[in-house]
Protein backbone atom coordinates (compact mmCIF):
# COMPACT_ATOMS: atom_id res chain seq x y z
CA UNK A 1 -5.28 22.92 -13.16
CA UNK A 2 -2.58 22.29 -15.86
CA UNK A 3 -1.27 18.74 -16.10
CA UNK A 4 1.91 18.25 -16.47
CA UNK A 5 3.72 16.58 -19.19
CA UNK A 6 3.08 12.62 -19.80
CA UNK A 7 6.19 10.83 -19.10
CA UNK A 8 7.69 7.87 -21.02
CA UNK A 9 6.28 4.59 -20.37
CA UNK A 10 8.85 2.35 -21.26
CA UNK A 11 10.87 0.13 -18.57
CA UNK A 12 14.26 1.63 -17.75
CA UNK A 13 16.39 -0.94 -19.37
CA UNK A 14 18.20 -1.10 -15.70
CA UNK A 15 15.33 -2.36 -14.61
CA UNK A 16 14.25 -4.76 -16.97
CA UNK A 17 17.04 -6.60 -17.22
CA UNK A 18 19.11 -6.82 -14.47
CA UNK A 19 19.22 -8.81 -11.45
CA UNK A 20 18.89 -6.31 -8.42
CA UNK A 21 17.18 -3.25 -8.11
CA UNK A 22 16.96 -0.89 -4.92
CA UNK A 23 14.20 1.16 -3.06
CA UNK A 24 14.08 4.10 -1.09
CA UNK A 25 11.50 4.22 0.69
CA UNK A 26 11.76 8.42 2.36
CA UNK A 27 15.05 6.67 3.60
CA UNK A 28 14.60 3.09 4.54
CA UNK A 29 16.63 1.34 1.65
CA UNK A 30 15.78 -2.21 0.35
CA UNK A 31 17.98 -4.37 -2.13
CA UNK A 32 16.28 -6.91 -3.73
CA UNK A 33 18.40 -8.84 -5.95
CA UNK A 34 18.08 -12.78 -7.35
CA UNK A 35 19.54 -15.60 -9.40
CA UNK A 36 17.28 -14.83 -12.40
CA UNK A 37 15.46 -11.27 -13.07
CA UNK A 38 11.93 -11.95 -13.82
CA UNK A 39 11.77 -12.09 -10.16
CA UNK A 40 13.38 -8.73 -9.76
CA UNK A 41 11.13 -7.43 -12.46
CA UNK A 42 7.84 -8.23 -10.73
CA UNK A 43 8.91 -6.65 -7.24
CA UNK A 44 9.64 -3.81 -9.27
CA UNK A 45 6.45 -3.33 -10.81
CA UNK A 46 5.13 -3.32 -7.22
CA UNK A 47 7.49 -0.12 -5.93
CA UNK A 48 9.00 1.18 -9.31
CA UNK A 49 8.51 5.35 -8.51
CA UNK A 50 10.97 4.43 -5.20
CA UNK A 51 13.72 3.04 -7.64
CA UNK A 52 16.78 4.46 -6.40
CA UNK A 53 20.53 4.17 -6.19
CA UNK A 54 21.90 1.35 -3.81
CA UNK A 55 22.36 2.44 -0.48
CA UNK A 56 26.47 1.58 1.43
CA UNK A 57 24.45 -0.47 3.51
CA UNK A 58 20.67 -1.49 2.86
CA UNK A 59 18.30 -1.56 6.19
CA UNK A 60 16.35 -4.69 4.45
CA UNK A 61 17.84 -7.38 1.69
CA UNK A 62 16.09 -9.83 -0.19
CA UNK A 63 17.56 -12.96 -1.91
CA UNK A 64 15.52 -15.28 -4.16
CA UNK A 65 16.58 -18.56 -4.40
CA UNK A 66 15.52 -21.51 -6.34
CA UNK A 67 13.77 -24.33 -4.75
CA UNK A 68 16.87 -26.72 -4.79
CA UNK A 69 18.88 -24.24 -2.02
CA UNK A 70 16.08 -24.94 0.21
CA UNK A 71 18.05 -25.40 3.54
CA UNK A 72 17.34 -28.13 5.53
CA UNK A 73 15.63 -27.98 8.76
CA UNK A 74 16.03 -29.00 11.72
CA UNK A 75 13.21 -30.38 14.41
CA UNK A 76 11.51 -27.38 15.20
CA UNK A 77 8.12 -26.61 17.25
CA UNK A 78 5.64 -24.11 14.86
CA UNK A 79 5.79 -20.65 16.76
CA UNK A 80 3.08 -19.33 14.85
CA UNK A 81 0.12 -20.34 12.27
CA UNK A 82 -0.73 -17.71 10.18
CA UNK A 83 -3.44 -17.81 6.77
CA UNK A 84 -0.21 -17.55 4.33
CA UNK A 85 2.01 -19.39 6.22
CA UNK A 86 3.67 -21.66 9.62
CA UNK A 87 6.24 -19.83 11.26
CA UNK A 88 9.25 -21.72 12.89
CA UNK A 89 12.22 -20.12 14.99
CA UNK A 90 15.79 -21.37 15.84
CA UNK A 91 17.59 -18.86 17.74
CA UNK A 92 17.85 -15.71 15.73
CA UNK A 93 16.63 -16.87 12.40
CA UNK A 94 12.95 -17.24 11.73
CA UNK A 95 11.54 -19.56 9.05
CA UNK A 96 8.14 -18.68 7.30
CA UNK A 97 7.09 -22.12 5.29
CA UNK A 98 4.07 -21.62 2.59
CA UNK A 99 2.63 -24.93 2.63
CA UNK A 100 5.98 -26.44 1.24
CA UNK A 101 5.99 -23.96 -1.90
CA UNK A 102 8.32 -21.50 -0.70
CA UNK A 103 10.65 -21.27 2.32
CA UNK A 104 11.33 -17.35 3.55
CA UNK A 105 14.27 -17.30 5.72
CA UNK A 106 14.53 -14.05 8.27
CA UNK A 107 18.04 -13.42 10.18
CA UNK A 108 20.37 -10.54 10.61
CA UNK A 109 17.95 -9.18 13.18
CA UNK A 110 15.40 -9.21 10.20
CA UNK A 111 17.65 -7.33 7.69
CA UNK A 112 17.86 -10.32 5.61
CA UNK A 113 15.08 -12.50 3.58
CA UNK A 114 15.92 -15.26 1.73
CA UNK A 115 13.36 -16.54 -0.55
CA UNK A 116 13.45 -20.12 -1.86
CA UNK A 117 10.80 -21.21 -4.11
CA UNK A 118 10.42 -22.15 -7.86
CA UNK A 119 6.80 -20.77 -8.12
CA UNK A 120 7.21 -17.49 -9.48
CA UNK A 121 4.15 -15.68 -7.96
CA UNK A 122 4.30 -17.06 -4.35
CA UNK A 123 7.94 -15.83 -4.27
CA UNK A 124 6.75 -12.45 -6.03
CA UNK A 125 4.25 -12.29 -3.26
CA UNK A 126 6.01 -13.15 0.20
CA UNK A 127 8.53 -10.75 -1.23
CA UNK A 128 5.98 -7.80 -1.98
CA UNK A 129 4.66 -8.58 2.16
CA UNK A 130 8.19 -8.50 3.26
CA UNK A 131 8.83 -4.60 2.18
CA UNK A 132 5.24 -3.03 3.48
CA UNK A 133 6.13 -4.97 6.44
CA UNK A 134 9.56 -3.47 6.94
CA UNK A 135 8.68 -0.13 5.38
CA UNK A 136 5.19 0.31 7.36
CA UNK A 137 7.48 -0.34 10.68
CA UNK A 138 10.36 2.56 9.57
CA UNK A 139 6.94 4.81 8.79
CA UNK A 140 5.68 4.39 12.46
CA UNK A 141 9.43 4.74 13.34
CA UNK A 142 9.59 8.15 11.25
CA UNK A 143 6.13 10.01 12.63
CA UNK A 144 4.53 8.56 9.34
CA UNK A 145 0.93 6.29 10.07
CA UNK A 146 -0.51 4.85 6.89
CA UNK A 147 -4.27 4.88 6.72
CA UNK A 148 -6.43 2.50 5.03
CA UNK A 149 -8.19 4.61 2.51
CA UNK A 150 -8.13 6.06 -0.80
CA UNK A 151 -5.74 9.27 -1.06
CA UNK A 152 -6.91 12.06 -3.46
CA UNK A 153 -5.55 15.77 -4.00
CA UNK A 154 -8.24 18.46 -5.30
CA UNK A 155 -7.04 22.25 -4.91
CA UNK A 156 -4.47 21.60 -3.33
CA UNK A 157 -5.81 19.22 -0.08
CA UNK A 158 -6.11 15.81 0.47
CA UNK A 159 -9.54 13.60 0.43
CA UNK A 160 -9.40 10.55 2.12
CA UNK A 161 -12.18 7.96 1.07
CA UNK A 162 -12.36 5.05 3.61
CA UNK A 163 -13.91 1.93 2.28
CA UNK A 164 -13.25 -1.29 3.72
CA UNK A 165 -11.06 -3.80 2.05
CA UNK A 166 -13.28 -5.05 -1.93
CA UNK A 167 -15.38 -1.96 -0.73
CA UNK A 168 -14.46 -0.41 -4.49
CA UNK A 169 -11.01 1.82 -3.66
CA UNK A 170 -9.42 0.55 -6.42
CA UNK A 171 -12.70 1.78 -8.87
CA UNK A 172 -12.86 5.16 -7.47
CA UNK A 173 -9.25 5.71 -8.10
CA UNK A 174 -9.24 4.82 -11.53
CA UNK A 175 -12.60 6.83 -11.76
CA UNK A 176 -10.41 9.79 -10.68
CA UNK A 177 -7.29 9.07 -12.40
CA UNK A 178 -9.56 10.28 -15.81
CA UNK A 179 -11.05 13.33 -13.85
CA UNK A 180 -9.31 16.87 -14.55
CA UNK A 181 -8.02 18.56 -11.51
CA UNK A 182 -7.90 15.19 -9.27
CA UNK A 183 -4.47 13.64 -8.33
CA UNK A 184 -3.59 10.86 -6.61
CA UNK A 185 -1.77 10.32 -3.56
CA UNK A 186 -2.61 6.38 -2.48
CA UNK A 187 -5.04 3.60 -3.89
CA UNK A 188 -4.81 1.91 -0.90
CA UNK A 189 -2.18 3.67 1.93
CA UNK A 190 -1.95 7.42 2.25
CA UNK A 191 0.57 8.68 5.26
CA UNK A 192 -0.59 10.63 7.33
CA UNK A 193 2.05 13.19 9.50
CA UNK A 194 1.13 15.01 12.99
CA UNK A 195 1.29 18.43 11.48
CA UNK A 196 -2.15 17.23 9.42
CA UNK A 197 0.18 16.72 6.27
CA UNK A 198 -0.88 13.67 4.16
CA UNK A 199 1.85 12.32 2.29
CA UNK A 200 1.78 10.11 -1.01
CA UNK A 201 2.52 6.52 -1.07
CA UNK A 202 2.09 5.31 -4.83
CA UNK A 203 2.81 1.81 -5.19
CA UNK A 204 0.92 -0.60 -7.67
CA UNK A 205 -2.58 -1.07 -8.29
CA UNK A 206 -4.37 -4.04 -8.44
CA UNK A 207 -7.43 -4.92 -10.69
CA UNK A 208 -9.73 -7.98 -11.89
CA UNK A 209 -8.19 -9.38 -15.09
CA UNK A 210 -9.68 -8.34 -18.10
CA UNK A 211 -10.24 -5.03 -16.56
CA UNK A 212 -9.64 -2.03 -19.46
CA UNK A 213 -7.35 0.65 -18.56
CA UNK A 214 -6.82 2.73 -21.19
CA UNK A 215 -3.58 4.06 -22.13
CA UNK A 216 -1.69 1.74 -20.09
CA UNK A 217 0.43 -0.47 -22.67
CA UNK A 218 1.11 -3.54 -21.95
CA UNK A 219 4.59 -3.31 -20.11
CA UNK A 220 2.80 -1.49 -17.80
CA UNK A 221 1.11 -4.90 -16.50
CA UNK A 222 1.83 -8.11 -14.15
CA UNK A 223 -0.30 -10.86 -14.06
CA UNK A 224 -0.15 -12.32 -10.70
CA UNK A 225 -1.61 -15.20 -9.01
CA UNK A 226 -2.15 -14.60 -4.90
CA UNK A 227 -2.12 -17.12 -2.20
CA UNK A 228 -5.40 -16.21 -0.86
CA UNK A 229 -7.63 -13.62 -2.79
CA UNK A 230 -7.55 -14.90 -6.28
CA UNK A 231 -5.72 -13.53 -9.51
CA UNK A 232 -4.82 -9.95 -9.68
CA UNK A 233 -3.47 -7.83 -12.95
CA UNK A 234 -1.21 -5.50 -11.39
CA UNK A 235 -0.39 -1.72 -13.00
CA UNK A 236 2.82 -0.23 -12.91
CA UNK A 237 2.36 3.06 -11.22
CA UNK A 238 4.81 4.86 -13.59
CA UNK A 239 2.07 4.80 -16.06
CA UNK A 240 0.13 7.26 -13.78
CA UNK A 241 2.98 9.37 -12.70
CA UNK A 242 1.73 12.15 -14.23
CA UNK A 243 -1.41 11.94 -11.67
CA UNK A 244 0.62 11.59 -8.52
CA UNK A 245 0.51 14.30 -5.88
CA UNK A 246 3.01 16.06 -3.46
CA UNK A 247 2.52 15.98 0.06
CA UNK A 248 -1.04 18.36 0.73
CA UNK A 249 -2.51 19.10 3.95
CA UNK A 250 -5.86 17.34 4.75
CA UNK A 251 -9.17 18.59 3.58
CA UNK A 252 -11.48 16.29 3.73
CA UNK A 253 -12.30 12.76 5.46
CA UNK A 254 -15.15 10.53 3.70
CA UNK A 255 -16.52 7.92 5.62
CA UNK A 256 -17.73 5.83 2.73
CA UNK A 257 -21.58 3.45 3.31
CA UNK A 258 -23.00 1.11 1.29
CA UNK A 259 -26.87 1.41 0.68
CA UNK A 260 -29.18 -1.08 -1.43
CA UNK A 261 -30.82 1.70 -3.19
CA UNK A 262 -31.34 5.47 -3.96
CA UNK A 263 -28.24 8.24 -5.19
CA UNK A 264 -25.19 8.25 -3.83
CA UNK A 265 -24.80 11.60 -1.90
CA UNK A 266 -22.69 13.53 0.50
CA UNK A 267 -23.75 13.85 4.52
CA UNK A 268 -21.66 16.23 6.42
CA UNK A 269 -21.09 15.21 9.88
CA UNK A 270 -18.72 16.85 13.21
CA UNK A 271 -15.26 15.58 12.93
CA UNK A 272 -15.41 13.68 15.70
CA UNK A 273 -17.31 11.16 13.49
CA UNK A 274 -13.58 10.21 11.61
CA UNK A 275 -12.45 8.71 15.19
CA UNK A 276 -13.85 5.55 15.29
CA UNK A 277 -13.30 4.77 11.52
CA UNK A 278 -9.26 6.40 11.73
CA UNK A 279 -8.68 4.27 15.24
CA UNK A 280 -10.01 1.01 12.99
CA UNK A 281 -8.14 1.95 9.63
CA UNK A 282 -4.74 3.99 10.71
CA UNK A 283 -4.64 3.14 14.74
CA UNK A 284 -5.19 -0.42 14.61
CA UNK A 285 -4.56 -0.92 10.51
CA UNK A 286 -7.06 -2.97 9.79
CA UNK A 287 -6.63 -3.77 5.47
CA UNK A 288 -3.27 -2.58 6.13
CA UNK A 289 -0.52 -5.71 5.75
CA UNK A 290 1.71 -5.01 8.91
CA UNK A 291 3.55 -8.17 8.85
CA UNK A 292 2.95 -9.58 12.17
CA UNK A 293 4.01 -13.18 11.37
CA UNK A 294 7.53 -11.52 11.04
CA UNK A 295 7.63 -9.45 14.20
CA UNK A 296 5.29 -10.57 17.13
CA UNK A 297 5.76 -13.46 19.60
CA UNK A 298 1.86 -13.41 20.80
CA UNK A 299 -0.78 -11.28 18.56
CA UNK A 300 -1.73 -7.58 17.06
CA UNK A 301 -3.17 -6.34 20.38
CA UNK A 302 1.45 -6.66 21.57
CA UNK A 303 2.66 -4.90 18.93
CA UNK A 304 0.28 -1.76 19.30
CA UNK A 305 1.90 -1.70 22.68
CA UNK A 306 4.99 -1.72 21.87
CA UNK A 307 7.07 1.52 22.39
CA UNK A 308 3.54 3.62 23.10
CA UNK A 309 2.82 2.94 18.86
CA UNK A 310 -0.94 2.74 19.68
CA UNK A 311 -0.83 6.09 21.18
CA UNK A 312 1.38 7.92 18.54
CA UNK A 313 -0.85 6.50 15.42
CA UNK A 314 -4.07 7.59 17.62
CA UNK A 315 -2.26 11.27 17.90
CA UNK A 316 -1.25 11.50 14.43
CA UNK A 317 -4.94 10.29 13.40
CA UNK A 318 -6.74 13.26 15.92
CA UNK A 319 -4.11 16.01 14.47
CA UNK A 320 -5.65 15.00 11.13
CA UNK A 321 -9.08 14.46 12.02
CA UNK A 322 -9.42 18.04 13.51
CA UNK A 323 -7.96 20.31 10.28
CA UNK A 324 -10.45 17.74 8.30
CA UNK A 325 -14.04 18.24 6.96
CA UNK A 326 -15.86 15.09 7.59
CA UNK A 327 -18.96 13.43 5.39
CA UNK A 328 -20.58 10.25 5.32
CA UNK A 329 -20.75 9.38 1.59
CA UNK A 330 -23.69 6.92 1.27
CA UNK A 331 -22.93 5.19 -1.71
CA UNK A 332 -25.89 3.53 -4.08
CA UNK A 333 -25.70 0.63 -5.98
CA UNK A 334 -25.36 2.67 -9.16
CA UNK A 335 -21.12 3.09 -9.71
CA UNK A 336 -21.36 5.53 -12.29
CA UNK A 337 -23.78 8.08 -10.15
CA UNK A 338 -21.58 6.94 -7.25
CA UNK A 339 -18.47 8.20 -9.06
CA UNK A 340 -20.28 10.83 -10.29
CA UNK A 341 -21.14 12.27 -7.06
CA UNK A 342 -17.72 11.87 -5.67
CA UNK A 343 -16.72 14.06 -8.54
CA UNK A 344 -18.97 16.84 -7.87
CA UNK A 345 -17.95 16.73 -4.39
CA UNK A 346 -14.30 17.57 -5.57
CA UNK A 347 -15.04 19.71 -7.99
CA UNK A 348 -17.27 21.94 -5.10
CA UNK A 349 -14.35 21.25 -2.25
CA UNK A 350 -11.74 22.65 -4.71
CA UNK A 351 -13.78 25.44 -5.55
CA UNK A 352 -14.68 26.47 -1.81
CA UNK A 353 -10.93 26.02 -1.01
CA UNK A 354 -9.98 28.53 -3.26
CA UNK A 355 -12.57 31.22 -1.93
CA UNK A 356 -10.66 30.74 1.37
């Protein structure tokens, strides 16, 4: 397969240096804009291939504020307690407090975000959790279910790797971001559509500091501190854009398994061995942020049932499971026979495809 042409790596100088920037996210619009733009900069990194005009009217905005426009608060009861944060509630406004650091304040029927905080990488962070939250509710909205897994394109179809969350994602895709032939569509959050369709959803990838990527200049890279899991060093997904895929029907479902010893290999199995691990990672979402701190009054289990969206993500995840070729890929401790044998799997699922 011919690659395309590598495209320039260098930071649009609109986005670099001004103080708003807009998404479209396949038509849910978000303006993030702030006092200062190194703020603006670092949410960019995060989304920068759904840069996009402003929309009349954007369906989410999001302010950041300084620490001294705090507002004050009045007496309230916590509604929620949640790992990042304690959420409050006074009428139509919501108020998410992060230990004191930063202060995210929802209203406008959760249209608006306002972001007060001085510490650069908490507000970069409640900020990044804001949009999937918003945008994974307009995909369920829009017949779209993201899946936790790892999103490839070989020969035209899509290979979905499901790991669980540290279970290596993030390896393999850089692993097949060198291989010839093998395109991305997610690290993380492939969509998945009812017609079997699996559509791309590039934003950044994460990766231990330190970690060499070649070919990826320095622009291309955020340090970031997060409130729970430790430092990251994010990559601009620009620098892979080159890689990405179009929208591909599914081909192939691997239920990734760790072993203590012996090769990785490939185990085919019936398709109705991808229900169980596409009702844990696409149905329920589990590894997927969903953002229930800003949206539920009670727990996870109330917002599934909500509007039958338990029912359409389990439909969307059968149509896929049934056009889909299903293996267990029992991974050894070795990660370069591991990525090895995930490569001759591709390389033998592209050929077959094209016999077809």
């Amino acid at each position: 397969m011919q690659e395309p042409p590598a495209r320039s790596l260098e930071k649009p100088t609109n986005i670099a240096d001004e103080r708003s920037v807009s998404f479209d996210f396949h038509g849910f619009h978000v303006l993030v804009r702030g006092e200062r733009p190194l703020p603006v900069s670092d949410i960019t990194t995060d989304f920068s291939l759904f840069v996009s005009p402003p929309a009349d009217r954007p369906d989410l905005e999001i302010v950041f504020r300084d620490d001294a426009s705090r507002p004050s608060l009045p007496r309230l009861q916590a509604a929620q307690h949640t790992p990042r944060n304690v959420v409050y509630r006074d009428g139509e406004r919501s108020f998410l407090d992060y230990g004191g650091r930063a202060l995210s304040v929802i209203s406008d029927g959760g249209r608006r975000c306002e972001i007060h905080s001085d510490d650069r990488h908490l507000a970069h962070e409640a900020a990044f959790l804001t949009v999937l939250s918003h945008v994974g509710g307009h995909f369920d909205r829009s017949g779209r279910t993201r899946v936790h897994a790892l999103g490839l394109e070989v020969g035209g179809r899509a290979v979905l790797l499901m790991l669980p969350s540290s279970g290596g994602k993030t390896t393999m895709a850089l692993r097949m971001l060198k291989t010839e032939g093998v395109r991305l569509l997610s690290e993380d959050s492939p969509l998945m559509r009812r017609d079997g369709s699996i559509e791309p959803f590039p934003i950044r990838i994460g990766v231990r500091p330190g970690t060499t990527i070649p070919q990826v200049p320095a622009s291309m890279k955020l340090d970031i501190e997060r409130m729970e899991f430790g430092p990251k060093t994010l990559i601009d997904m620009r620098a892979f854009e080159s890689r990405l895929s179009e929208p591909v029907p599914i081909g192939a479902i691997l239920i990734g398994k760790r072993f203590t010893a012996g090769d990785s290999r490939m185990v085919r199995l019936p398709r109705r061995a991808a229900i169980r691990p596409l009702i844990s990672d696409a149905v329920v979402g589990l590894g997927l942020y969903q953002g229930v701190e800003f949206v539920l009054q009670s727990s996870a289990m109330e917002l599934l049932g909500k509007g039958g969206l338990a029912l359409s993500r389990l439909r969307t995840a059968l149509a896929v499971a049934r056009r889909a070729e299903v293996h267990r890929f029992e991974m050894g401790p070795g990660v370069e026979q591991t990525g090895d044998a995930l490569v001759s799997f591709l390389r033998d699922f592209a050929a077959r495809g094209s016999k077809n």
